[in-house]
C-alpha atoms as a PDB file:
ATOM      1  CA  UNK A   1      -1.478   1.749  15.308  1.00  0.00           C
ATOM      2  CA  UNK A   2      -3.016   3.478  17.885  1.00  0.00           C
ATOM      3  CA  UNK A   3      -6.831   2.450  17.040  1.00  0.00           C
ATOM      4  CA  UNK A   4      -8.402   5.931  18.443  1.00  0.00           C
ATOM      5  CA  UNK A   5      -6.860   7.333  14.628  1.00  0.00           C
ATOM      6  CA  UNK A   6      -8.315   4.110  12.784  1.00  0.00           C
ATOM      7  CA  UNK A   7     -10.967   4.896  10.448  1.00  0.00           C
ATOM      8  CA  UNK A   8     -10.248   8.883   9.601  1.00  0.00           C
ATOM      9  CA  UNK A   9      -9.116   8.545   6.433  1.00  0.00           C
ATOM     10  CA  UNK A  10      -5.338   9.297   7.758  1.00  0.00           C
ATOM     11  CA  UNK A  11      -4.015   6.610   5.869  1.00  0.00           C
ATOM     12  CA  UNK A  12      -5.405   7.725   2.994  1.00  0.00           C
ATOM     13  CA  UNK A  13      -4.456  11.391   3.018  1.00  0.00           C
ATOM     14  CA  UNK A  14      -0.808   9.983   3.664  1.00  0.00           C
ATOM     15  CA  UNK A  15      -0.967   7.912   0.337  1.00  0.00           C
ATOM     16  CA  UNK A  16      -2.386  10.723  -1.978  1.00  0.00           C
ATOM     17  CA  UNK A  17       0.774  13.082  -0.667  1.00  0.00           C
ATOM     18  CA  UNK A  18       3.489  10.298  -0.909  1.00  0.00           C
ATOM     19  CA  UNK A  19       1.854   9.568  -4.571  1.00  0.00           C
ATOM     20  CA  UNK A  20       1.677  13.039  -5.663  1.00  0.00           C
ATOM     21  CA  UNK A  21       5.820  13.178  -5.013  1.00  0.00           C
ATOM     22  CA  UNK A  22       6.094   9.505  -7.027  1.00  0.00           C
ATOM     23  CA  UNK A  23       3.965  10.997  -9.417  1.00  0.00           C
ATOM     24  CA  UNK A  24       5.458  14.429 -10.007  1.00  0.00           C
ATOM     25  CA  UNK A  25       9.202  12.213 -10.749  1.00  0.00           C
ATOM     26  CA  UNK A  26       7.197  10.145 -13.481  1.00  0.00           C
ATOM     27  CA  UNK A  27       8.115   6.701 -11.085  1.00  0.00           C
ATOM     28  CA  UNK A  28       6.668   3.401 -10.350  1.00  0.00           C
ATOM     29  CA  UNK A  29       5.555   2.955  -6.750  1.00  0.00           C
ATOM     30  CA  UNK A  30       6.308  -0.622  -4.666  1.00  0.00           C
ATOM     31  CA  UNK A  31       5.000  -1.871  -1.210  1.00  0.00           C
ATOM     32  CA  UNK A  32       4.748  -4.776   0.520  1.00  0.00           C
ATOM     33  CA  UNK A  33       2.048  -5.493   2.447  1.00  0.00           C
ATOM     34  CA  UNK A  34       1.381  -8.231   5.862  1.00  0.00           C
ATOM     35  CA  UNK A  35      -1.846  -6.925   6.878  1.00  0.00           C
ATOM     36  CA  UNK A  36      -5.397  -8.628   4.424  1.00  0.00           C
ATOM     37  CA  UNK A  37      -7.126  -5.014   5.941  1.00  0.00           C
ATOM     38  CA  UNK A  38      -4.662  -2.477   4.361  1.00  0.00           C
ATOM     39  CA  UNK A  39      -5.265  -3.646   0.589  1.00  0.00           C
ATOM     40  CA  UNK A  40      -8.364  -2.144  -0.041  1.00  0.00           C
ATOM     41  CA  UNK A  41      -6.197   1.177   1.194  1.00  0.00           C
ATOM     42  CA  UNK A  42      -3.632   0.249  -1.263  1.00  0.00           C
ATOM     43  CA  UNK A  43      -5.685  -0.850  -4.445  1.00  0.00           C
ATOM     44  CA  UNK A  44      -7.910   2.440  -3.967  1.00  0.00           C
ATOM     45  CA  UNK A  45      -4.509   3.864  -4.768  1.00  0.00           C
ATOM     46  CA  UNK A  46      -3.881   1.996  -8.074  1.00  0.00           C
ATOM     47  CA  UNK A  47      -1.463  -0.592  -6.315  1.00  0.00           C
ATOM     48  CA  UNK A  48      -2.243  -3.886  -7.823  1.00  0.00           C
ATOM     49  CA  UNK A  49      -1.075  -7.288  -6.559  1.00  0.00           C
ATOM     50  CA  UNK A  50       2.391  -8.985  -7.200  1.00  0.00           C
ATOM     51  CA  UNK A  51       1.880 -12.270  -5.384  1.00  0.00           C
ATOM     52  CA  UNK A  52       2.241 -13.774  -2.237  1.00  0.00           C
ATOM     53  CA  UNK A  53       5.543 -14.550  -0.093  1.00  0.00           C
ATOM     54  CA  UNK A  54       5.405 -17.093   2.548  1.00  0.00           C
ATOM     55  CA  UNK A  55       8.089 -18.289   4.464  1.00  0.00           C
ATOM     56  CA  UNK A  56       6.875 -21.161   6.854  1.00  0.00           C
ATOM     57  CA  UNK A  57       4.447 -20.004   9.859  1.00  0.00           C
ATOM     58  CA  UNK A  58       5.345 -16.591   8.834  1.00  0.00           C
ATOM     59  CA  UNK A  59       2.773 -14.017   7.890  1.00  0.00           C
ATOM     60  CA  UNK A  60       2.456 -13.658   3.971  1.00  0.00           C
ATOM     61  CA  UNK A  61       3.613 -10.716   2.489  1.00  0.00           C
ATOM     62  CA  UNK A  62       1.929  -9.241  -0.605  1.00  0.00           C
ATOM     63  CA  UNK A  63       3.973  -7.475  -2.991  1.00  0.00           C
ATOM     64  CA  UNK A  64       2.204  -4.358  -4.754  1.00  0.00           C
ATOM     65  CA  UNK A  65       3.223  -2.464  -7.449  1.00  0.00           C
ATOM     66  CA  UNK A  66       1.329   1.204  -8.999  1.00  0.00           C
ATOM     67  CA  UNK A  67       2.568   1.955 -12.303  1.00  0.00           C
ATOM     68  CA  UNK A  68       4.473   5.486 -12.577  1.00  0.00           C
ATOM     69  CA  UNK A  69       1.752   8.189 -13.942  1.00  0.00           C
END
């Protein structure tokens, strides 16, 4: 990400409209997530934590899962 757009909330404007279409179809929402700084993003959202998937040297991968409202 280019880090000039880091910190204006675009992240967060892109969650509320992709959760307002989840929402309006009465579904669950699911993401994965590599990055430790993108789950405060995430659980402001409702997206709680699933685990942890490790595969050797490899990043871990945090599943996340939001309940359909």
């Amino acid at each position: 990400m280019d880090q000039a757009y880091q910190g204006r909330g675009l992240g967060a404007q892109l969650m509320k409209y992709a959760l307002a279409k989840v929402d309006a179809l009465g579904l669950p929402a699911y993401l994965e997530s590599s990055n430790p700084l993108n789950m405060s993003l995430y659980k402001r959202h409702g997206f709680e934590e699933m685990g942890s998937i490790q595969s050797g040297s490899s990043p871990a991968i945090v599943p996340m899962l939001r309940e359909a409202r």
